[in-house]
Every structure is written in structure tokens, then in C-alpha cells.
PDB file of N, CA and C in Angstrom:
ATOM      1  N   UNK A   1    -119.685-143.231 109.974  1.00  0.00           N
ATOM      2  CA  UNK A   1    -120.001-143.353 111.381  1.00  0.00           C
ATOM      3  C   UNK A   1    -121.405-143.882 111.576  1.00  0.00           C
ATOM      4  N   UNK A   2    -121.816-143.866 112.672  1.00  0.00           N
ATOM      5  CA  UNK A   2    -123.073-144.378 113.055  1.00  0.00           C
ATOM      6  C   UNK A   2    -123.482-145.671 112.828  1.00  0.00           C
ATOM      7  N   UNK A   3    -124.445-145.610 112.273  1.00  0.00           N
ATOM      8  CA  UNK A   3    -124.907-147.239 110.966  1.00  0.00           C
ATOM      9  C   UNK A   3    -124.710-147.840 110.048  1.00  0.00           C
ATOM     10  N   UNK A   4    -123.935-147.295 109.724  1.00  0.00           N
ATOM     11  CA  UNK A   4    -123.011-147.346 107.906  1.00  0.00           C
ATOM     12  C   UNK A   4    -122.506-149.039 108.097  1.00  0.00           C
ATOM     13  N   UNK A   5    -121.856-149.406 109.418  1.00  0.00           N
ATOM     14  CA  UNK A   5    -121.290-150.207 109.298  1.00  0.00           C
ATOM     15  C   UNK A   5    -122.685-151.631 109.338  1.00  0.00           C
ATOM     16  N   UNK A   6    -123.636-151.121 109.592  1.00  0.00           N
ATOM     17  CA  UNK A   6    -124.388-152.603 109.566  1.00  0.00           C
ATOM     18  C   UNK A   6    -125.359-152.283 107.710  1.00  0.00           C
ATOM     19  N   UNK A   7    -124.552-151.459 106.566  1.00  0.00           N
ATOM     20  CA  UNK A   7    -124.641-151.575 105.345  1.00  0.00           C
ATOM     21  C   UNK A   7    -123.548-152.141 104.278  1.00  0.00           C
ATOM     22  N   UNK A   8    -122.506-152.090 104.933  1.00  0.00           N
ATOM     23  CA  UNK A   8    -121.341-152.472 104.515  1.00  0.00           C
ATOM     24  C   UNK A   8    -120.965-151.401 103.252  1.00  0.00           C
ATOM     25  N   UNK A   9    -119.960-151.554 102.799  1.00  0.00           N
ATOM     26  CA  UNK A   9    -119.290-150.617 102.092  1.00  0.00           C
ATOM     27  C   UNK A   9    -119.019-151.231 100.560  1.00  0.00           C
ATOM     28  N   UNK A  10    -118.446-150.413  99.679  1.00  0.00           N
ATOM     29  CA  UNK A  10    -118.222-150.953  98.819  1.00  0.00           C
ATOM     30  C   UNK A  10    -117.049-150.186  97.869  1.00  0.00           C
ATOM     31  N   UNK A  11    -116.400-151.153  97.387  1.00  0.00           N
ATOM     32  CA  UNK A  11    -114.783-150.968  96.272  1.00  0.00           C
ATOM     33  C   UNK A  11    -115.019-151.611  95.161  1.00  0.00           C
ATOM     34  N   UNK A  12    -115.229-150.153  94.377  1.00  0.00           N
ATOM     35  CA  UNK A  12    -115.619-150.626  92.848  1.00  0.00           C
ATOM     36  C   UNK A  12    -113.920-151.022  92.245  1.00  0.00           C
ATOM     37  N   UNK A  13    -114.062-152.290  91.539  1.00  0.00           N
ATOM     38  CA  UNK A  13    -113.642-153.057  90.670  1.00  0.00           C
ATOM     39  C   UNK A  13    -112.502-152.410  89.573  1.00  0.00           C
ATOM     40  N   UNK A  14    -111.095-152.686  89.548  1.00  0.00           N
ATOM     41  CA  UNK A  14    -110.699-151.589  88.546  1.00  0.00           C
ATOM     42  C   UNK A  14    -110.495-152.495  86.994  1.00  0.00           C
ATOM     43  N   UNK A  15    -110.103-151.421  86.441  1.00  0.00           N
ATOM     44  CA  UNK A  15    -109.893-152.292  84.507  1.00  0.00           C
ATOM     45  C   UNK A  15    -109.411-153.805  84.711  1.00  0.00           C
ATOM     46  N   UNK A  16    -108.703-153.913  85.273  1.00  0.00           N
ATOM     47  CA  UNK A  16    -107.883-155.165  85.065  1.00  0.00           C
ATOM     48  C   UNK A  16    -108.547-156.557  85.627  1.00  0.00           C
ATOM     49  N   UNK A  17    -109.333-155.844  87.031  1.00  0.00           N
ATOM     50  CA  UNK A  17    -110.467-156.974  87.322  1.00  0.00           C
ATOM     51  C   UNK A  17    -111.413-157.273  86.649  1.00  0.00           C
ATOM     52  N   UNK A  18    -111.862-155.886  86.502  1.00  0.00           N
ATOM     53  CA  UNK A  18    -113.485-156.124  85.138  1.00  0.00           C
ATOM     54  C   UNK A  18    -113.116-156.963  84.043  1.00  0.00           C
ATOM     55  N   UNK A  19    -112.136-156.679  83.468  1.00  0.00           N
ATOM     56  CA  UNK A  19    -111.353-157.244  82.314  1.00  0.00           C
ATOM     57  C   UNK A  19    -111.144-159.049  82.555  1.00  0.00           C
ATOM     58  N   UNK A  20    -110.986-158.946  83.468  1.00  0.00           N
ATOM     59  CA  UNK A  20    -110.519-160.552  83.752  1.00  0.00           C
ATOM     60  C   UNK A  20    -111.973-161.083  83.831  1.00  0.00           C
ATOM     61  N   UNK A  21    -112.669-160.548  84.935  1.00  0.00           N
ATOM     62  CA  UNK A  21    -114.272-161.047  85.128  1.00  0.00           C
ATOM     63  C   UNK A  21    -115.254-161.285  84.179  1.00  0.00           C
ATOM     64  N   UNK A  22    -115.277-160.113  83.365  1.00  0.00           N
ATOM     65  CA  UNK A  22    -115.675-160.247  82.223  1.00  0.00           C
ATOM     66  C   UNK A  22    -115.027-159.887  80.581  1.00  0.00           C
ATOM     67  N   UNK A  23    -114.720-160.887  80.547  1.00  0.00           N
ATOM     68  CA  UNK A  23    -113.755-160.414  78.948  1.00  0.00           C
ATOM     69  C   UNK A  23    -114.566-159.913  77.486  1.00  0.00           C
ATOM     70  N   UNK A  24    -115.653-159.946  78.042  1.00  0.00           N
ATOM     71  CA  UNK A  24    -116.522-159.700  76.509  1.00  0.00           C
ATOM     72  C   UNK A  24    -117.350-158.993  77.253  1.00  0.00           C
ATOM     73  N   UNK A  25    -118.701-158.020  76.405  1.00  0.00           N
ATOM     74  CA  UNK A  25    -119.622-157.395  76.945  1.00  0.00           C
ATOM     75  C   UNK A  25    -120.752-158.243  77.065  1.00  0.00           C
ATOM     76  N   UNK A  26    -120.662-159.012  75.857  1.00  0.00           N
ATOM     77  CA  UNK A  26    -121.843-160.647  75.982  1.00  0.00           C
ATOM     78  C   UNK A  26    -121.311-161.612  77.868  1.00  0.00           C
ATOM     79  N   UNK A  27    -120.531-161.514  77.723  1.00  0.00           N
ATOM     80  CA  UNK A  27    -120.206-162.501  79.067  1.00  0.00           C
ATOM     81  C   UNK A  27    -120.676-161.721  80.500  1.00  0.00           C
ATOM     82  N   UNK A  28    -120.482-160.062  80.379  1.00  0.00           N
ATOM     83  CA  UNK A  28    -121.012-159.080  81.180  1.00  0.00           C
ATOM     84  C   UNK A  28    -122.126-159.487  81.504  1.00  0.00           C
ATOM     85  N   UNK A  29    -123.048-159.545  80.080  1.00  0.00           N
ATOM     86  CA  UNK A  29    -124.456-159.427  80.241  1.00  0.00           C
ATOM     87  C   UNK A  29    -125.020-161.091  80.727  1.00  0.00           C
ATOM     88  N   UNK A  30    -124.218-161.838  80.457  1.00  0.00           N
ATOM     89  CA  UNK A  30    -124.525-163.065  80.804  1.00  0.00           C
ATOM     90  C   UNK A  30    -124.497-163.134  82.246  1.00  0.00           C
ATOM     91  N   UNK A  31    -123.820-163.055  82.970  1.00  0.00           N
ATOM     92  CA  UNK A  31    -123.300-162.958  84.284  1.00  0.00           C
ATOM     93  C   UNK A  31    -124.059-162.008  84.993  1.00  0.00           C
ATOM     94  N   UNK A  32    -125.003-161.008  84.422  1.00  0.00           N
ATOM     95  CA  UNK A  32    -126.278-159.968  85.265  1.00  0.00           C
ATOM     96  C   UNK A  32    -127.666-160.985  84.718  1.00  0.00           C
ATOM     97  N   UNK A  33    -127.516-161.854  83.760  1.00  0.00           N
ATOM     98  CA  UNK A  33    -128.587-161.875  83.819  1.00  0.00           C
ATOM     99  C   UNK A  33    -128.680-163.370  84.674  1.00  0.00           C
ATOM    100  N   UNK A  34    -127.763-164.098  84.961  1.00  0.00           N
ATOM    101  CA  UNK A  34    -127.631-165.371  85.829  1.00  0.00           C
ATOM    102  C   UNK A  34    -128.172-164.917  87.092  1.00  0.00           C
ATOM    103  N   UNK A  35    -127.255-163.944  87.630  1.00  0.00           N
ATOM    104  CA  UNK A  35    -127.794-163.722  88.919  1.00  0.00           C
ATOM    105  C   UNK A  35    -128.641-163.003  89.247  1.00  0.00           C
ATOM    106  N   UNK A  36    -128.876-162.140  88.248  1.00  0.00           N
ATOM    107  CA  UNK A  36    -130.771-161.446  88.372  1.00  0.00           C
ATOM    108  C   UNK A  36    -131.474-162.402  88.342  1.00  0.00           C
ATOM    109  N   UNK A  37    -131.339-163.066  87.371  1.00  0.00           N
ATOM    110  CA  UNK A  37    -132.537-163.980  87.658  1.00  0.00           C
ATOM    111  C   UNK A  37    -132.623-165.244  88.932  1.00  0.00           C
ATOM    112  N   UNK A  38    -131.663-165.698  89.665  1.00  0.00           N
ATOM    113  CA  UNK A  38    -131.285-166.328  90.871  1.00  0.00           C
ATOM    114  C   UNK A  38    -131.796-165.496  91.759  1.00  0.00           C
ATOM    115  N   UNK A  39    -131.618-164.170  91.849  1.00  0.00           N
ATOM    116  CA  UNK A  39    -132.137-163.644  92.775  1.00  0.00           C
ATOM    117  C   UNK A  39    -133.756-163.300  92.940  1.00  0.00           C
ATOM    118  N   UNK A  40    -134.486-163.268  91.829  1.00  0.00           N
ATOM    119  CA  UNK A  40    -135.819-163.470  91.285  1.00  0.00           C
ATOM    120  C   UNK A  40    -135.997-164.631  92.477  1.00  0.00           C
ATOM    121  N   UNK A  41    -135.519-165.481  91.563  1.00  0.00           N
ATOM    122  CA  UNK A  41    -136.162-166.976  91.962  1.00  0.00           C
ATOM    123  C   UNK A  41    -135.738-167.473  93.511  1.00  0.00           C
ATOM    124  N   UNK A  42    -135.195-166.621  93.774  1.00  0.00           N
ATOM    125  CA  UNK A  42    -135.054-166.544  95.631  1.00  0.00           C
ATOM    126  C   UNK A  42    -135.817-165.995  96.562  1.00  0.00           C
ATOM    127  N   UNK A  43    -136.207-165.065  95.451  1.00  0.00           N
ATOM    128  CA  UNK A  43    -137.086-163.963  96.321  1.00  0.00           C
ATOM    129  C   UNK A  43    -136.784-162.829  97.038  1.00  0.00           C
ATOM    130  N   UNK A  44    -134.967-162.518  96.481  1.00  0.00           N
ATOM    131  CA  UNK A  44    -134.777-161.069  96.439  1.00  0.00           C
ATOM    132  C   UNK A  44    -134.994-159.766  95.805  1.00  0.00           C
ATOM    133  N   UNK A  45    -135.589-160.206  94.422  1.00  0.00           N
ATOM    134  CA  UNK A  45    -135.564-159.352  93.581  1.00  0.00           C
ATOM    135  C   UNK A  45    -137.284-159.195  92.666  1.00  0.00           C
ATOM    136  N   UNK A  46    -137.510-158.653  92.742  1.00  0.00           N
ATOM    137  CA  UNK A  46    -138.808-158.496  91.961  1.00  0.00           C
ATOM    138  C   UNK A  46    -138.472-158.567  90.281  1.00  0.00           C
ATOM    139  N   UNK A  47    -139.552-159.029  89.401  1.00  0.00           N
ATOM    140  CA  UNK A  47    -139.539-159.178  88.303  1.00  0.00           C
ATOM    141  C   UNK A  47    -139.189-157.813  87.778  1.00  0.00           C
ATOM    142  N   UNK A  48    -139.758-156.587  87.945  1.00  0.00           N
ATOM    143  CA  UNK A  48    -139.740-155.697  87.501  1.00  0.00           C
ATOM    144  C   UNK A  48    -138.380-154.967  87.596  1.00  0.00           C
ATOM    145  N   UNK A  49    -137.836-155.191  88.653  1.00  0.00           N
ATOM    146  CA  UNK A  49    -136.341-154.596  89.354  1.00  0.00           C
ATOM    147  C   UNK A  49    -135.447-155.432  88.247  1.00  0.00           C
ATOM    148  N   UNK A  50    -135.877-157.106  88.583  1.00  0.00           N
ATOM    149  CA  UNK A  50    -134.573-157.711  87.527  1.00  0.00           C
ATOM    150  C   UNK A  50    -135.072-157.132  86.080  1.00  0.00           C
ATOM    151  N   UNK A  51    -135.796-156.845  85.295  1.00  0.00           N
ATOM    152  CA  UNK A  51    -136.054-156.320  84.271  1.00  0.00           C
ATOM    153  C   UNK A  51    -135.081-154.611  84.097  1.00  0.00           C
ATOM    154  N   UNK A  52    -135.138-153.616  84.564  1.00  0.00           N
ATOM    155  CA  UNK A  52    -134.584-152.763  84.840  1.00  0.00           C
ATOM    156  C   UNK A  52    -133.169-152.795  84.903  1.00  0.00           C
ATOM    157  N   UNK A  53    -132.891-154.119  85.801  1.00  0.00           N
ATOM    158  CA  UNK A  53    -131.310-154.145  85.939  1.00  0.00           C
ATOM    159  C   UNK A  53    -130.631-154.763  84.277  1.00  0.00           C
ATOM    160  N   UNK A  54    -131.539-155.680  83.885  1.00  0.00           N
ATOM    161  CA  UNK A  54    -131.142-156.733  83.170  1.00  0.00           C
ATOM    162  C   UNK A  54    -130.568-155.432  81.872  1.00  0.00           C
ATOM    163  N   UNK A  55    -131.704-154.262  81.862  1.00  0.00           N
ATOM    164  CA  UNK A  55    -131.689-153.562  80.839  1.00  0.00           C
ATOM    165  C   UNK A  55    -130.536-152.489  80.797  1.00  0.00           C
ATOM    166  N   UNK A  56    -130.086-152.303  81.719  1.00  0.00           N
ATOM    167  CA  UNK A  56    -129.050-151.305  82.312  1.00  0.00           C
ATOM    168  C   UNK A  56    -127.864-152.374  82.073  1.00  0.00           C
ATOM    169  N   UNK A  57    -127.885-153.676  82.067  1.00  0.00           N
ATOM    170  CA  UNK A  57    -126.844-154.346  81.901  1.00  0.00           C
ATOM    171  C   UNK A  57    -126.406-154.209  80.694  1.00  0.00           C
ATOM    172  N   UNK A  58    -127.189-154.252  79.400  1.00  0.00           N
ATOM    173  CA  UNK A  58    -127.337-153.955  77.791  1.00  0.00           C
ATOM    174  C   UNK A  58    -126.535-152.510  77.767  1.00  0.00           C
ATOM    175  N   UNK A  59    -126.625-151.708  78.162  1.00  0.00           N
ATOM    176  CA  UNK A  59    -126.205-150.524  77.855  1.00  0.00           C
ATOM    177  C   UNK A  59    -125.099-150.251  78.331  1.00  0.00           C
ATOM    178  N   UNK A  60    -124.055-151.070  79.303  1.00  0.00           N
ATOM    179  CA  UNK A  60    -123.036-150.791  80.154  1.00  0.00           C
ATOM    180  C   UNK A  60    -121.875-150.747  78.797  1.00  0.00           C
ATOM    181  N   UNK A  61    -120.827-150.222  79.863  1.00  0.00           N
ATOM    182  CA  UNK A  61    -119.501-150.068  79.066  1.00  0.00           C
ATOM    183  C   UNK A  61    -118.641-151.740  79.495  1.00  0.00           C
ATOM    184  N   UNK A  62    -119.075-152.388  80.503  1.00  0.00           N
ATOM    185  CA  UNK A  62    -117.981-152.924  80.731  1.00  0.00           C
ATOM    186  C   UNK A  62    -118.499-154.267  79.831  1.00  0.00           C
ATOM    187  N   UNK A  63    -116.801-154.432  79.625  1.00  0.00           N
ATOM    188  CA  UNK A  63    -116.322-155.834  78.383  1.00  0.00           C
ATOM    189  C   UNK A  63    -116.444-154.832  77.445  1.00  0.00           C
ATOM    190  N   UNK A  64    -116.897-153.771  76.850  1.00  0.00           N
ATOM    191  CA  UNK A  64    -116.578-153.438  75.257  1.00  0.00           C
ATOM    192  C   UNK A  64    -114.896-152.736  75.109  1.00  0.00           C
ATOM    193  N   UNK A  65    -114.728-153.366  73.985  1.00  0.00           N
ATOM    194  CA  UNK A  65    -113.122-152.653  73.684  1.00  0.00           C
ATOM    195  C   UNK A  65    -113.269-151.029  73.628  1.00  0.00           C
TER     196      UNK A  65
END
């Protein structure tokens, strides 16, 4: 209710999408670090934030068998 709607919402992704999106955990990490860094260079994202994310991307589960 209230304001929520001018944050928008969000529907996390199930196996079969992740799976398709990213088929490897290298392609995962490829694909956070494209658009971290796009967003850097836009001027959404601070160096330090894309650093953080980039690193949290390394450690994820998704793409590993």
C-alpha cells in the first residue's frame, strides 16, 4: 500500500530461467560484471558499490551444477 507502488516490485527468477540466462557460473559473472560496470560508467553506480557487487557475484550459486 501507500508508496510501494512508485518502487516497483520484484519476482525472483526460477531454476529454469536462471538456467537458461545463465548456463555457466563464468557467464553469471560475466553478465554482473557488464552491467556493473555500464552502470559505473553512467553514473549509477559508484566504484566502490560495483566492486562489492562484482564480489558477491564470485561467490553466488547461480550457473554452478
Amino acid at each position: 500500500g501507500g508508496f510501494c507502488f512508485l518502487f516497483g516490485t520484484t519476482s525472483l527468477f526460477g531454476e529454469e530461467t536462471l538456467a537458461t540466462l545463465y548456463p555457466s557460473h563464468e557467464a553469471y559473472v560475466e553478465a554482473i560484471n557488464q552491467t556493473t560496470d555500464s552502470a559505473v560508467a553512467a553514473g549509477f553506480l559508484l566504484e566502490a558499490d560495483a566492486a562489492l557487487i562484482k564480489a558477491r557475484a564470485l561467490t553466488s550459486d547461480i550457473g554452478r551444477p
